[in-house]
C-alpha atoms as a PDB file:
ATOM      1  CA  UNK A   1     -51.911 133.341 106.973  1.00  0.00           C
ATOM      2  CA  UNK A   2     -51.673 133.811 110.447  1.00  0.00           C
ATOM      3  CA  UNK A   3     -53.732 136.355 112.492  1.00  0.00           C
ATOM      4  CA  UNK A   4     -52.663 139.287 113.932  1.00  0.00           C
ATOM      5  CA  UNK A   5     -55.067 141.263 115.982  1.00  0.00           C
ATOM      6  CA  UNK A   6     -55.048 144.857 117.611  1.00  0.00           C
ATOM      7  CA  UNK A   7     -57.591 146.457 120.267  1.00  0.00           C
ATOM      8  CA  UNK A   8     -57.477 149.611 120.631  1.00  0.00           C
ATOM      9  CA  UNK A   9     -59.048 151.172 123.652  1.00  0.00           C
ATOM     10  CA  UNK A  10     -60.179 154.296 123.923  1.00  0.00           C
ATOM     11  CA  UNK A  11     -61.246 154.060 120.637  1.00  0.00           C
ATOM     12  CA  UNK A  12     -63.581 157.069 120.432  1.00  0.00           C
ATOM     13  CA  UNK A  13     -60.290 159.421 121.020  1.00  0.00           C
ATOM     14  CA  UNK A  14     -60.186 161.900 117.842  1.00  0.00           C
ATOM     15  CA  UNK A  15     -56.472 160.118 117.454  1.00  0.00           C
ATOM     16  CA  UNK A  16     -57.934 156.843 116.748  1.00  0.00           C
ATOM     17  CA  UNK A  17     -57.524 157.751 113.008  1.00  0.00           C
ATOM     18  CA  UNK A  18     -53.935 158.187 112.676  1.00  0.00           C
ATOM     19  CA  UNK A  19     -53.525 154.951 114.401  1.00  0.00           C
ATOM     20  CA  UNK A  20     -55.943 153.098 112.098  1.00  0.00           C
ATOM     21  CA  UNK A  21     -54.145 155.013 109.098  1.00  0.00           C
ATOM     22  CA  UNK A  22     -50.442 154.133 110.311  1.00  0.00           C
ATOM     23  CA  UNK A  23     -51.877 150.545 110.621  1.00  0.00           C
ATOM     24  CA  UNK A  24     -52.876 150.928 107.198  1.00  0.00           C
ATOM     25  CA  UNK A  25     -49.855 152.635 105.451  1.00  0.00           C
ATOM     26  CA  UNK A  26     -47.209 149.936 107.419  1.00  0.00           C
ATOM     27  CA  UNK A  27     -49.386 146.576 106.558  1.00  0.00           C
ATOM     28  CA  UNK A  28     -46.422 145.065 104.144  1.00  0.00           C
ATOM     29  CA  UNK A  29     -44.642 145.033 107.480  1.00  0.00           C
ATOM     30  CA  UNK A  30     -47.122 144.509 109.838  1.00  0.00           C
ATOM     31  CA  UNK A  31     -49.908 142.577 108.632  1.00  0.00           C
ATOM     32  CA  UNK A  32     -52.624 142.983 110.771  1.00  0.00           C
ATOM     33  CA  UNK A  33     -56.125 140.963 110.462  1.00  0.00           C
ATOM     34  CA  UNK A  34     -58.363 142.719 112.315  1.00  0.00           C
ATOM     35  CA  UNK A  35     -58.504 145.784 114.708  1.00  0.00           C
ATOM     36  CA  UNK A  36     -61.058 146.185 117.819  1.00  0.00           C
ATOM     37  CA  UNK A  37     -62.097 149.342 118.829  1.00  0.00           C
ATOM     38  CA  UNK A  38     -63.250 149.566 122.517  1.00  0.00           C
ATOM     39  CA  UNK A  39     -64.945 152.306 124.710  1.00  0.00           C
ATOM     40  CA  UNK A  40     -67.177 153.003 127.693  1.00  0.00           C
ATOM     41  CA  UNK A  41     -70.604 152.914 127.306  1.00  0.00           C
ATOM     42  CA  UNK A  42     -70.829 157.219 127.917  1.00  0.00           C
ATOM     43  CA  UNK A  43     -68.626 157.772 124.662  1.00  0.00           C
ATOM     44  CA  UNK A  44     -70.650 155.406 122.437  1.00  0.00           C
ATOM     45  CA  UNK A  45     -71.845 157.946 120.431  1.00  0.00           C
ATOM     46  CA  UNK A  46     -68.129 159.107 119.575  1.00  0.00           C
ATOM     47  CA  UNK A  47     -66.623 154.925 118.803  1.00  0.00           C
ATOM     48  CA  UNK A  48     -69.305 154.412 116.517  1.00  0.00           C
ATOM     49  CA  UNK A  49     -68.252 157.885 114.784  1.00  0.00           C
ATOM     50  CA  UNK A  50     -64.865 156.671 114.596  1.00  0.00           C
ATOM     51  CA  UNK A  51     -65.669 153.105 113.576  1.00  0.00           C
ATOM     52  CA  UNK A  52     -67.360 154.256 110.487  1.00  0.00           C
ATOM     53  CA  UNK A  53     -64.613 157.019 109.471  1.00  0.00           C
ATOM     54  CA  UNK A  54     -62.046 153.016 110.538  1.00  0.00           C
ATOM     55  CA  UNK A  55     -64.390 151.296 108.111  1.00  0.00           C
ATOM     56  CA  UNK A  56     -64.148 153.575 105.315  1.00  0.00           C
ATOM     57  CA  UNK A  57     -60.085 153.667 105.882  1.00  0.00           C
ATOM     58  CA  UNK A  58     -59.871 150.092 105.651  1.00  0.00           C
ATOM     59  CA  UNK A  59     -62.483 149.923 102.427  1.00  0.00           C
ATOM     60  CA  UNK A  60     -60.703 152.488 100.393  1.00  0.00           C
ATOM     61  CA  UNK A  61     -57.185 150.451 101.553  1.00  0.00           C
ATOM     62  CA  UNK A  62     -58.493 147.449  99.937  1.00  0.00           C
ATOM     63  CA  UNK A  63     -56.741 145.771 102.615  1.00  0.00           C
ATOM     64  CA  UNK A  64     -58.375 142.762 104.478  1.00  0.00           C
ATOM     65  CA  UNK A  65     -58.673 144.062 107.754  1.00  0.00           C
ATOM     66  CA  UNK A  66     -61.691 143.407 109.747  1.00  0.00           C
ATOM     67  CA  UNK A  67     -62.906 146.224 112.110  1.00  0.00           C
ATOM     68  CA  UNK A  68     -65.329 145.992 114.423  1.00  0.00           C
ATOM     69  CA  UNK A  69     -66.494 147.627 117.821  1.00  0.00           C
ATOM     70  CA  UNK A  70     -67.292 146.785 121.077  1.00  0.00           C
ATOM     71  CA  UNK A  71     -67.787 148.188 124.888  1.00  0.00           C
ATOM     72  CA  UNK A  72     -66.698 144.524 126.058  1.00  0.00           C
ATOM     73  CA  UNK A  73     -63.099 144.870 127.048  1.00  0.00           C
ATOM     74  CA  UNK A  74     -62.824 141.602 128.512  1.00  0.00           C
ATOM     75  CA  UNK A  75     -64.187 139.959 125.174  1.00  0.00           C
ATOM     76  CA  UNK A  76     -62.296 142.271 122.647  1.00  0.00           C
ATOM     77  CA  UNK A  77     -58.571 141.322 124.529  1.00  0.00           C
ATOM     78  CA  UNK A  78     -59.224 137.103 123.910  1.00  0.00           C
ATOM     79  CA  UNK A  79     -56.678 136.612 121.285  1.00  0.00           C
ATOM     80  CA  UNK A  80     -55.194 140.043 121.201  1.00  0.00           C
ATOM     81  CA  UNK A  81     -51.433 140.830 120.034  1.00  0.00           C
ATOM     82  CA  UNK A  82     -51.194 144.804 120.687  1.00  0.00           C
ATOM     83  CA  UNK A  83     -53.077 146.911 122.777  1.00  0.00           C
ATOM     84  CA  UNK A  84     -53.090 150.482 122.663  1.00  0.00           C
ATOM     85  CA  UNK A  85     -54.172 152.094 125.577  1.00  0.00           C
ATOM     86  CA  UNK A  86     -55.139 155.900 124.804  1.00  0.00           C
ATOM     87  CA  UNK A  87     -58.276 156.018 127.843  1.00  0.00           C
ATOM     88  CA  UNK A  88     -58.844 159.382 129.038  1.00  0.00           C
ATOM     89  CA  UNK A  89     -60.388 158.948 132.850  1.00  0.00           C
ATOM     90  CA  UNK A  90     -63.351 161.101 133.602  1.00  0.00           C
ATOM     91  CA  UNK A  91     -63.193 162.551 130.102  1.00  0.00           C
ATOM     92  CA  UNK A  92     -63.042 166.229 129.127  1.00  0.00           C
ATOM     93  CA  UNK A  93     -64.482 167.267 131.785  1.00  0.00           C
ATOM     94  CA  UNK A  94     -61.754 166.031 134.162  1.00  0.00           C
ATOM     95  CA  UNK A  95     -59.162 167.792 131.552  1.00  0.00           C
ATOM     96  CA  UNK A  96     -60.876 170.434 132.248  1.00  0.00           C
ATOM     97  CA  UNK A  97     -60.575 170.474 136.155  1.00  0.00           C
ATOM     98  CA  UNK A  98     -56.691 169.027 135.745  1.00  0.00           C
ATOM     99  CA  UNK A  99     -55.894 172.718 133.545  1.00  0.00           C
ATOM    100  CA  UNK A 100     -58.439 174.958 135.893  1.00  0.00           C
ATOM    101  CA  UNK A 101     -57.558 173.679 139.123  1.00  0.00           C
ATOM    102  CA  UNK A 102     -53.630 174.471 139.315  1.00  0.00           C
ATOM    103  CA  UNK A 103     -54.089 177.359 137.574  1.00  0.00           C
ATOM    104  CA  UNK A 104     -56.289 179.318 140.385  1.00  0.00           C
ATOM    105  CA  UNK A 105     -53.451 178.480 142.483  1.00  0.00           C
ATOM    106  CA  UNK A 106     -51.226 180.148 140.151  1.00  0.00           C
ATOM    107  CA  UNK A 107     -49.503 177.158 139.066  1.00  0.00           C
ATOM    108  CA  UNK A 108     -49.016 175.456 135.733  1.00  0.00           C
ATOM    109  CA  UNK A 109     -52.388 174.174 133.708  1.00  0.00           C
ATOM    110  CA  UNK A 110     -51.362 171.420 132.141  1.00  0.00           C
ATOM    111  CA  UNK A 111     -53.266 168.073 132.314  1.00  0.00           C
ATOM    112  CA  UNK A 112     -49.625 165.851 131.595  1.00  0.00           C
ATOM    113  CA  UNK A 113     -47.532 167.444 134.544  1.00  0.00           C
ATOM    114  CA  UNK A 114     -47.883 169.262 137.365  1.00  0.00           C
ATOM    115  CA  UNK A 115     -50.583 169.063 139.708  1.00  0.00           C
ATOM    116  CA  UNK A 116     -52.900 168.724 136.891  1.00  0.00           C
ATOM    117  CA  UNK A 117     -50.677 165.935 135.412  1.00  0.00           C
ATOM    118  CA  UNK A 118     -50.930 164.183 138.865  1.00  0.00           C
ATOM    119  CA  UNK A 119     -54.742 164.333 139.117  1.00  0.00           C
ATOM    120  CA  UNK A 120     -54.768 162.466 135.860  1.00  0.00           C
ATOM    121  CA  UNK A 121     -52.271 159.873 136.964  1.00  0.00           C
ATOM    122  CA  UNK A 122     -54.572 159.017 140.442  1.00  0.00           C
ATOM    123  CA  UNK A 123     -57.435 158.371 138.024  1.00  0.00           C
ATOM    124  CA  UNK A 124     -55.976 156.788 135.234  1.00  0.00           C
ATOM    125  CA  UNK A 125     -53.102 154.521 136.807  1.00  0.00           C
ATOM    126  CA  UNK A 126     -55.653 152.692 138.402  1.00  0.00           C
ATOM    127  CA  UNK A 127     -57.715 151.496 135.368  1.00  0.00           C
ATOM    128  CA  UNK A 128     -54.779 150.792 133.556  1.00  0.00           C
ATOM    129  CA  UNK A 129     -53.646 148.396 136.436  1.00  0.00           C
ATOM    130  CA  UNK A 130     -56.994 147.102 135.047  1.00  0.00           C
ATOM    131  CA  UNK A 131     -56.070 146.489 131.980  1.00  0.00           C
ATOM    132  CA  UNK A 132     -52.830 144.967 132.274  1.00  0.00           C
ATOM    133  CA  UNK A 133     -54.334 142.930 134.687  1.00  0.00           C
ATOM    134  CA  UNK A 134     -56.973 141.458 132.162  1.00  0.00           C
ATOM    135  CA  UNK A 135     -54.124 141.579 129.586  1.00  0.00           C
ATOM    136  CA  UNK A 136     -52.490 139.063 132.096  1.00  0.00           C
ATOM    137  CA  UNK A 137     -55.364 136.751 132.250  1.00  0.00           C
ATOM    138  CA  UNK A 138     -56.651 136.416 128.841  1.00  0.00           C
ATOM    139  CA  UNK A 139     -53.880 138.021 125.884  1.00  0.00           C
ATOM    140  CA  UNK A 140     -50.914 137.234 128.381  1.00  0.00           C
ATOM    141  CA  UNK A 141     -48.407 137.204 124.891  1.00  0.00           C
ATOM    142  CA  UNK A 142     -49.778 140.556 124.323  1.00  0.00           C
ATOM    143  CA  UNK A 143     -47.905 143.723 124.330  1.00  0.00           C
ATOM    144  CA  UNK A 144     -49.727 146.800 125.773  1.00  0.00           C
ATOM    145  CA  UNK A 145     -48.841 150.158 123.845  1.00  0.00           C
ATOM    146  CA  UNK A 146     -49.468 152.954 126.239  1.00  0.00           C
ATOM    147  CA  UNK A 147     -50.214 156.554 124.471  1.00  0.00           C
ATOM    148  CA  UNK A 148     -49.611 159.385 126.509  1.00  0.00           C
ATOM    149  CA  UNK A 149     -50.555 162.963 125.897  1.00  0.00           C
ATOM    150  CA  UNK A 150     -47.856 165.229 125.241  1.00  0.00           C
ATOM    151  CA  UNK A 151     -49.979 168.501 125.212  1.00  0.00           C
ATOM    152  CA  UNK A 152     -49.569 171.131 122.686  1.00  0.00           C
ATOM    153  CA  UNK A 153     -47.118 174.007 122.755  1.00  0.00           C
ATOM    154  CA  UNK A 154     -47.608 176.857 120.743  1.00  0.00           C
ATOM    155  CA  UNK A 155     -43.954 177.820 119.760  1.00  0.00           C
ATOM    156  CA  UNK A 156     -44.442 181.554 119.192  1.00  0.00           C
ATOM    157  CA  UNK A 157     -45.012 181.912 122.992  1.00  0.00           C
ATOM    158  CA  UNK A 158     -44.426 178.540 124.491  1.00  0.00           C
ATOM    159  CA  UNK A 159     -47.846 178.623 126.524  1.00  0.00           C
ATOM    160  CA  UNK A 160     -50.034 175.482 126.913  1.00  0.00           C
ATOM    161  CA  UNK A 161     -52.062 174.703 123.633  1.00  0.00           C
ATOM    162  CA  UNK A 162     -55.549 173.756 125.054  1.00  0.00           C
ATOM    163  CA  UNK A 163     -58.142 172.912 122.090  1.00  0.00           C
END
């Protein structure tokens, strides 16, 4: 059987879990081997969270996927075939300043357009340059799956969603 292997970083991102379950619930046609979560040293305490909720998924699958975590980037890409990007530069906190920010102005406070949206673009476009960079050098055959939030709308009133 041949391998098929998946980082995902960003990994500590509450979304992580409906990635590892679609993984899961589409194996007959994608048969993955093993999955990689990666994240930053500052949200270590949030991976390993997820990586034991990932563990259990797989376990109670019965499928043979291996999971395991690391903050490496550079050694979780060797031999990667997807990468799903799903970073969030300068974490909540920047969210936080992307929403505030244009709204004291009187503008929209929304962290994916916007001013807001642009603040996160400056920080994250960079790092993802990163990435696909690395991707380049060491998983060139790779394909890089970029996640991008959509915000939340709430329907009744069409106002930003902010959790």
């Amino acid at each position: 059987m041949n391998s098929l292997k998946v980082v995902i970083i960003g990994a500590g991102s509450s979304y992580t879990p409906e990635i590892i379950e679609g993984l899961i619930n589409r194996y007959d046609e994608f048969p993955i081997t093993e999955i990689c979560l990666v994240d930053i040293d500052s949200g270590k305490e949030k991976a390993q969270i997820i990586e034991q909720l990932a563990l259990r998924m797989v376990e109670k699958s019965t499928l043979p996927i291996k999971i395991y975590l690391s903050f490496n980037r550079h050694s979780a890409l060797i031999n990667a075939d997807f990468v799903c990007n799903q970073i969030r530069v300068g974490g909540l906190a920047a969210r936080e300043k992307d929403e505030r920010i244009p709204l004291s102005h009187g503008l929209l406070g929304q962290e994916t357009n916007g001013a807001g949206g642009l603040f996160k673009a400056l920080r994250t476009i960079p790092v993802v340059l990163e990435i696909a960079n690395d991707m380049t050098r060491i998983c060139p055959d790779a394909w890089l799956i970029n996640f991008t939030n959509c915000g939340h709308r709430n329907r009744s009133d069409n106002k930003a969603y902010h959790s």
